[in-house]
C-alpha atoms as a PDB file:
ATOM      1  CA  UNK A   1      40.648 -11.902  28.848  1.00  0.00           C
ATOM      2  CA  UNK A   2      37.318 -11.469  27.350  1.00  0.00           C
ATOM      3  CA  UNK A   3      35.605 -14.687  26.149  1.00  0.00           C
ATOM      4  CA  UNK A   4      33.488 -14.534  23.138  1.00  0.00           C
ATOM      5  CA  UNK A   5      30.324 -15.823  23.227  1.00  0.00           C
ATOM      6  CA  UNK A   6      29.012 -18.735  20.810  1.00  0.00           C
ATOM      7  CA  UNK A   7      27.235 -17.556  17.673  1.00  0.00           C
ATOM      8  CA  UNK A   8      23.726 -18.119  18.377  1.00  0.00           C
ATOM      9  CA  UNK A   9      23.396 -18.316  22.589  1.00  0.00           C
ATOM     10  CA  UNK A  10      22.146 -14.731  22.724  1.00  0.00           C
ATOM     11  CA  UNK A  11      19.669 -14.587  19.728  1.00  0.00           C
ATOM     12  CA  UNK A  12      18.880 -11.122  18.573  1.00  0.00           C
ATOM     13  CA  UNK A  13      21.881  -9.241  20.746  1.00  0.00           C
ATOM     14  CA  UNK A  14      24.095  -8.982  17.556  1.00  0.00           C
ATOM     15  CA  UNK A  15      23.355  -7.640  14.249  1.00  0.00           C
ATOM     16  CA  UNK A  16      23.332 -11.297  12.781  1.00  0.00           C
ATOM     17  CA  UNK A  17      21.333 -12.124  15.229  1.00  0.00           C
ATOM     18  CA  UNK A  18      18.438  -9.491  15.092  1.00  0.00           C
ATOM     19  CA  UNK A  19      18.535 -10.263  10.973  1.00  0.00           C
ATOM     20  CA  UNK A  20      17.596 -13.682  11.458  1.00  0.00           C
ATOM     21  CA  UNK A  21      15.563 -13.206  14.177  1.00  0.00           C
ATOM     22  CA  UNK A  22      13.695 -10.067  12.281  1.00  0.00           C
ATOM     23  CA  UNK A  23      14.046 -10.321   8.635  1.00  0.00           C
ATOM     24  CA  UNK A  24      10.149 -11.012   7.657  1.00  0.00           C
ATOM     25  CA  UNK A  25       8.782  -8.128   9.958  1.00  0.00           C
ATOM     26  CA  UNK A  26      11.936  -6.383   8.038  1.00  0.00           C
ATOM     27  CA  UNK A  27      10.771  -6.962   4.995  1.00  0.00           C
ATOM     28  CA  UNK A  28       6.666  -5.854   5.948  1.00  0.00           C
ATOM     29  CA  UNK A  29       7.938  -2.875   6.835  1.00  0.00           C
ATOM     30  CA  UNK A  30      10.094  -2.016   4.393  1.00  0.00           C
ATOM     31  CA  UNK A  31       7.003  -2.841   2.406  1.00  0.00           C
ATOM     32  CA  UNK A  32       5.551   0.126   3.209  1.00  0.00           C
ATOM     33  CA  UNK A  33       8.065   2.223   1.721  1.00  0.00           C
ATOM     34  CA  UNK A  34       8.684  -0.043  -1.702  1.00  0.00           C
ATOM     35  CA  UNK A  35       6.180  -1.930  -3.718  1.00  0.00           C
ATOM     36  CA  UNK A  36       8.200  -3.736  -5.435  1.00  0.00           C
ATOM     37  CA  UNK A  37       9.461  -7.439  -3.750  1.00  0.00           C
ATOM     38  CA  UNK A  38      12.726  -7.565  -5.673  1.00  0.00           C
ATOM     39  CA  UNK A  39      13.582  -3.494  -4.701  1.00  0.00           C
ATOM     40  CA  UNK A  40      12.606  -4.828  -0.509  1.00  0.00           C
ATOM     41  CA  UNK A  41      14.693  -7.766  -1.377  1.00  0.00           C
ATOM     42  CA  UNK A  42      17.258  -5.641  -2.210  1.00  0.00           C
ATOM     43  CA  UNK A  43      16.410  -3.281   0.629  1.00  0.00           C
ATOM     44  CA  UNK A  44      16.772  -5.726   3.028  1.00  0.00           C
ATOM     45  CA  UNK A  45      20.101  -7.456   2.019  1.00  0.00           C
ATOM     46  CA  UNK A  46      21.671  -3.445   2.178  1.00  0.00           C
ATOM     47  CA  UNK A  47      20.442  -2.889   5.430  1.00  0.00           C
ATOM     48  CA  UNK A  48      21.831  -5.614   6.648  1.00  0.00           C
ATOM     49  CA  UNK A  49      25.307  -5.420   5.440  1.00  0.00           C
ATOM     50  CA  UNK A  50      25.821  -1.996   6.031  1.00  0.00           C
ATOM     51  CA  UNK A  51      24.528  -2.714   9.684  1.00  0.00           C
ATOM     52  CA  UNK A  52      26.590  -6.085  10.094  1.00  0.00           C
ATOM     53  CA  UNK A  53      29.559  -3.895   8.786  1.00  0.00           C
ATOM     54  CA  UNK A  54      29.025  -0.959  11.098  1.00  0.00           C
ATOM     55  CA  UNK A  55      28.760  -3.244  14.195  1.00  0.00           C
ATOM     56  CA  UNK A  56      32.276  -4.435  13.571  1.00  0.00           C
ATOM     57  CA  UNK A  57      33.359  -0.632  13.978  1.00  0.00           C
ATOM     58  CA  UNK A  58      31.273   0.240  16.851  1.00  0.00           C
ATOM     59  CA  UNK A  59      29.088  -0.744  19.501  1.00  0.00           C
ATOM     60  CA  UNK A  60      25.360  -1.489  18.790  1.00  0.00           C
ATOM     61  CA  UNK A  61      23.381  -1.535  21.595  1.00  0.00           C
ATOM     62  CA  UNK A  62      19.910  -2.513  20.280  1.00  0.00           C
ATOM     63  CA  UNK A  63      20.810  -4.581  16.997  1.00  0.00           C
ATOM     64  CA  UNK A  64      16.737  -4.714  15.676  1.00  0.00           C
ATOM     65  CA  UNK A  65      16.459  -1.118  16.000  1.00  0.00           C
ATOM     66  CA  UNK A  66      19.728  -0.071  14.533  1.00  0.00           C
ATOM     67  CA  UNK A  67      18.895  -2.663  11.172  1.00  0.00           C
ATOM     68  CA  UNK A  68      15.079  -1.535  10.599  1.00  0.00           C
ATOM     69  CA  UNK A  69      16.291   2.631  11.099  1.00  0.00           C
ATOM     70  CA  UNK A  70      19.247   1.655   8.399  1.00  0.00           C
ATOM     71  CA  UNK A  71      16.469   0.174   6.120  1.00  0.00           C
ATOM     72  CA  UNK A  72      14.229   3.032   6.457  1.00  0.00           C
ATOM     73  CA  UNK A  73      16.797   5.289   5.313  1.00  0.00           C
ATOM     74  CA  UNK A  74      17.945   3.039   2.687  1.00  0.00           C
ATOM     75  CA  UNK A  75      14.772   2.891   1.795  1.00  0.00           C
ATOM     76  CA  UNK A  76      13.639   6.716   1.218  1.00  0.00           C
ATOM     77  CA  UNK A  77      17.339   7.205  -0.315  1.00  0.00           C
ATOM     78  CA  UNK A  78      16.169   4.395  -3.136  1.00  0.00           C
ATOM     79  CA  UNK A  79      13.034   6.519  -3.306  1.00  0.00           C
ATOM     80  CA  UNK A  80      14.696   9.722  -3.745  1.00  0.00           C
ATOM     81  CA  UNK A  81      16.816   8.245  -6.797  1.00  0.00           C
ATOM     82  CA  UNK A  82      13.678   6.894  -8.571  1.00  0.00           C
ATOM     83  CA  UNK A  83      11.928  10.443  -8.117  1.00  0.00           C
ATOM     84  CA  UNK A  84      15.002  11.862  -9.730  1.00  0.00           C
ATOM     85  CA  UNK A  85      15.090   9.320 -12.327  1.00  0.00           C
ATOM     86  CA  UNK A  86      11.252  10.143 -13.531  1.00  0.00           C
ATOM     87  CA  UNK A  87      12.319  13.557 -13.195  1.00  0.00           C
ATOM     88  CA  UNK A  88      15.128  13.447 -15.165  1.00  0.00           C
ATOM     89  CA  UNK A  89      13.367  11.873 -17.655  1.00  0.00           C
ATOM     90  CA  UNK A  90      10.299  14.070 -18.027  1.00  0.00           C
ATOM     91  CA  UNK A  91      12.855  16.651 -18.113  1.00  0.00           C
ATOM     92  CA  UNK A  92      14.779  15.587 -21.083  1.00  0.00           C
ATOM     93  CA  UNK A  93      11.374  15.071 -23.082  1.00  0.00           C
ATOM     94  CA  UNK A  94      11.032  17.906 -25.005  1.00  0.00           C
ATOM     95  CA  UNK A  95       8.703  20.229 -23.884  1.00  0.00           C
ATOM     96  CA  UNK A  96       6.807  19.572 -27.616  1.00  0.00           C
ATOM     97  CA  UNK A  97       6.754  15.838 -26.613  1.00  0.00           C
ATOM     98  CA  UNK A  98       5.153  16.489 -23.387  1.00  0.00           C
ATOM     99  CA  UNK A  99       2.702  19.248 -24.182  1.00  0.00           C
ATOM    100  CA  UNK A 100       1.347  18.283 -27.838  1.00  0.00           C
ATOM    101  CA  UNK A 101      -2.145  18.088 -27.948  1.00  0.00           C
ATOM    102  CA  UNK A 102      -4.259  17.243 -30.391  1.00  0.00           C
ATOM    103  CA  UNK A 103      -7.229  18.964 -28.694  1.00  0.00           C
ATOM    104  CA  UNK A 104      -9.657  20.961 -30.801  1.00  0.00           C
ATOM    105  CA  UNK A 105     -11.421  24.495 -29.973  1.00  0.00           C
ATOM    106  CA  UNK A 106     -14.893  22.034 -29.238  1.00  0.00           C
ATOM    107  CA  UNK A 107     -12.280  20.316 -26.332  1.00  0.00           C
ATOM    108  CA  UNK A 108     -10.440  23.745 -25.230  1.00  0.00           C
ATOM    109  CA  UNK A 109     -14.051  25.094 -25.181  1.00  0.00           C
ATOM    110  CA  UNK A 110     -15.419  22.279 -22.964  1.00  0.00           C
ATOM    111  CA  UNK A 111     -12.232  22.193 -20.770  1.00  0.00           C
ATOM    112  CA  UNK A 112     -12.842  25.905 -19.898  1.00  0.00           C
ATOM    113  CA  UNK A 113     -16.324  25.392 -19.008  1.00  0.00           C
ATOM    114  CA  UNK A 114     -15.750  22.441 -16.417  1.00  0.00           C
ATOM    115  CA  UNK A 115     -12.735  24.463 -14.889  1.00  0.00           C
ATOM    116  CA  UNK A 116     -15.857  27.324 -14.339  1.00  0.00           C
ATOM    117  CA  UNK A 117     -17.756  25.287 -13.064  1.00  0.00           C
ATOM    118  CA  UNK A 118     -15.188  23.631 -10.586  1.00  0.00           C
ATOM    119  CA  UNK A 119     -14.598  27.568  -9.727  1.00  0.00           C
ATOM    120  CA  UNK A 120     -18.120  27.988  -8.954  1.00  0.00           C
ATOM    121  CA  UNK A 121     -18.476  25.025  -6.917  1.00  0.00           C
ATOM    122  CA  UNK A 122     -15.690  26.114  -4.652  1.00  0.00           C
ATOM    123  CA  UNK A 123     -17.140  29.436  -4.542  1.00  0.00           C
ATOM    124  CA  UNK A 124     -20.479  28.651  -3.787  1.00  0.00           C
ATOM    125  CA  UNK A 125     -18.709  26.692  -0.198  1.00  0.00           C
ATOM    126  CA  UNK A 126     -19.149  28.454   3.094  1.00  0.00           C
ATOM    127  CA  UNK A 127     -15.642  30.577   3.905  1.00  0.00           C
ATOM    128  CA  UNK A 128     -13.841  28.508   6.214  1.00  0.00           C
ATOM    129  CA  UNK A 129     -14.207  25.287   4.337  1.00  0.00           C
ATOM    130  CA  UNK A 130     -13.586  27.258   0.772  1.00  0.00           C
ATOM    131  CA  UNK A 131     -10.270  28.385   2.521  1.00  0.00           C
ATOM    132  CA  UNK A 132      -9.199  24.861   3.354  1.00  0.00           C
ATOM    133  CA  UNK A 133     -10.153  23.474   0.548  1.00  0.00           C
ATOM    134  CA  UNK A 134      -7.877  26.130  -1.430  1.00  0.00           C
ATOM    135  CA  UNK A 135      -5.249  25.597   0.595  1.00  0.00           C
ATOM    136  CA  UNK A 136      -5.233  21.930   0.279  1.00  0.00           C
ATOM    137  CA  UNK A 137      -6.208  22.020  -3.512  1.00  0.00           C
ATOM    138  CA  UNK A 138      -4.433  24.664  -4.828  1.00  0.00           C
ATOM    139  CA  UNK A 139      -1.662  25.777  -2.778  1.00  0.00           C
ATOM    140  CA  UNK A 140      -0.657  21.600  -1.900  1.00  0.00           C
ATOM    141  CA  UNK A 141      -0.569  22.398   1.945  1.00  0.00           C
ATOM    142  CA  UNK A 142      -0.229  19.386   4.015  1.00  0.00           C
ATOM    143  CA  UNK A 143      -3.180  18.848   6.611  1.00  0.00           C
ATOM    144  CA  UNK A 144      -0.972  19.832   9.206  1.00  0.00           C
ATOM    145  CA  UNK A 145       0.186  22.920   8.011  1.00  0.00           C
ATOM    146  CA  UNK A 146      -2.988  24.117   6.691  1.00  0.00           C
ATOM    147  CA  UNK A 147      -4.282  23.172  10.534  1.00  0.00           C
ATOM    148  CA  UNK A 148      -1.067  25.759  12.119  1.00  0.00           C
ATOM    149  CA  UNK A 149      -2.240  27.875   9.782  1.00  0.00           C
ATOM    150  CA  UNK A 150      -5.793  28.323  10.150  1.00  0.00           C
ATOM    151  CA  UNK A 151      -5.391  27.604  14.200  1.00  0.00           C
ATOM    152  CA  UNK A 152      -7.267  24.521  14.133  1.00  0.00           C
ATOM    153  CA  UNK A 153      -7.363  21.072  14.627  1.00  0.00           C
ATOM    154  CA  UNK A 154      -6.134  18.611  12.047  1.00  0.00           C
ATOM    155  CA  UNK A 155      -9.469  16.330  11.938  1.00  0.00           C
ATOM    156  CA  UNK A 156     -11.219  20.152  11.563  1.00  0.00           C
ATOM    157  CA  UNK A 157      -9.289  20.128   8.419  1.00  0.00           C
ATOM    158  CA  UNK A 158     -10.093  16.710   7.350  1.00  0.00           C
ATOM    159  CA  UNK A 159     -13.767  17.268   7.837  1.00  0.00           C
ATOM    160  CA  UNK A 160     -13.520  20.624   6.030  1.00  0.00           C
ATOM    161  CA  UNK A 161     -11.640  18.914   2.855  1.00  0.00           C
ATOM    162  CA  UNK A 162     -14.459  15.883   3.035  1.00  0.00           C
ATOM    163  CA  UNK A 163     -17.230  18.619   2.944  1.00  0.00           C
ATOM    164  CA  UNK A 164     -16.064  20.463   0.888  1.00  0.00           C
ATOM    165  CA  UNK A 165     -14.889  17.485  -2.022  1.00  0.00           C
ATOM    166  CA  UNK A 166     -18.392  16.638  -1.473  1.00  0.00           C
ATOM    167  CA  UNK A 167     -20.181  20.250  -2.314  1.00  0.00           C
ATOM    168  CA  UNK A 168     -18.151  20.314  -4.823  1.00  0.00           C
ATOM    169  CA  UNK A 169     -18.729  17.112  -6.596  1.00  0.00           C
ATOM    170  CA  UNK A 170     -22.413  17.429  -5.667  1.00  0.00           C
ATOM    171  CA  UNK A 171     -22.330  20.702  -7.544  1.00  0.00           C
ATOM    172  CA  UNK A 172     -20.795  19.828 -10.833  1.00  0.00           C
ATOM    173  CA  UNK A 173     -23.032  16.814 -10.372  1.00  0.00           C
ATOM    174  CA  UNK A 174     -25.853  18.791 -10.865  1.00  0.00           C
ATOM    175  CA  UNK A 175     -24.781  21.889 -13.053  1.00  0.00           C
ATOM    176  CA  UNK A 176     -23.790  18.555 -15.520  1.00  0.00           C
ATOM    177  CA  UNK A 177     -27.057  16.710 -15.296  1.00  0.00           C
ATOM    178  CA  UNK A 178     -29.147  20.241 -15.942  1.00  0.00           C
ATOM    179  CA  UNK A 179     -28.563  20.909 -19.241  1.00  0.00           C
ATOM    180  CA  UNK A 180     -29.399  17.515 -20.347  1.00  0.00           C
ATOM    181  CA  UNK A 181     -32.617  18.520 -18.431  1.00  0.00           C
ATOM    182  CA  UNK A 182     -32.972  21.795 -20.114  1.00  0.00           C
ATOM    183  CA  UNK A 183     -32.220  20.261 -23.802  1.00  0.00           C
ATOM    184  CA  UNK A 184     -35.111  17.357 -23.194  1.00  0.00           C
ATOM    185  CA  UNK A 185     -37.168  20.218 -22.270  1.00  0.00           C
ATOM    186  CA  UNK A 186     -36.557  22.113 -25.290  1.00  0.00           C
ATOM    187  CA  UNK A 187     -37.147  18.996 -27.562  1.00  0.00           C
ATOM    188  CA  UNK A 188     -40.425  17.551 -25.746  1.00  0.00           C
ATOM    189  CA  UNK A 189     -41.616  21.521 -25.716  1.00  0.00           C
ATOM    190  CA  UNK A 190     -41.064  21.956 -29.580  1.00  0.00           C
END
């Protein structure tokens, strides 16, 4: 016969156990996933019974690990219901709702001329950190896949994307602050 062993004599070697044992470094890191405390409350207590309820079907071997992988995934699944939810909704705006704009030819005028002069920022950047920067920018590559892409490392990326943010912003920068030049020129010269 098999004894059973006291609640409590082998802390952490049950799923009970671990919980109590674990459940603030449970919650921190389901804190990374979830802002909000009553959604990692709420995290938390799921995990938990869905582990405590699987351990009475099979064997658990290492009870902290098994309870912080179930929260992780119960975690990204709550995620993946409130992306769907602000999807959802944005969807079933109408597209008149969304897109109305009250902008005048003076604002769709001044909008094109930044988005030029964005352009000519990133063209004026040397090749290889123009290409990054596109890739990153426009095409939403992740740092790792623009670094398989390109063959090189991911901090080459990174430094390529820092240089190249800061070209660019050092460019508008200046193309913005030159025709205020130019216009107290014009006055003071008149």
């Amino acid at each position: 016969m098999s004894e059973r062993k006291p609640a409590g004599s082998d802390q952490g070697a049950n799923i009970l156990g671990a919980f109590q044992l674990h459940q603030l470094s449970l919650k921190r890191f389901i804190a990374r996933y979830l802002n909000n405390a009553q959604d990692i409350e709420d995290v938390t207590q799921e995990a938990f019974l869905r582990a405590y309820k699987a351990e009475r079907s099979t064997d658990v071997r290492q009870p902290k690990s098994f309870l912080f992988r179930i929260a992780k995934n119960v975690a990204i699944s709550q995620l993946r219901t409130k992306s769907r939810q602000i999807t959802d909704y944005i969807e079933d705006q109408g597209a008149d709702d969304v897109l109305t704009s009250e902008w005048s030819v003076e604002d769709q005028v001044m909008a094109e001329q930044r988005l030029g002069i964005h352009c000519e920022a990133v063209a004026a950047l040397p090749p290889k950190c123009r290409r990054v920067y596109l890739l990153r920018k426009v095409y939403g590559m992740s740092h790792k896949q623009i670094a398989a892409k390109l063959q090189i490392s991911t901090s080459t990326v990174e430094k390529h994307l820092l240089k190249g943010v800061e070209a660019c912003d050092r460019y508008i920068q200046q193309r913005n602050e030159s025709p205020a030049a130019e216009i107290g020129q014009q006055r003071g010269g008149s």
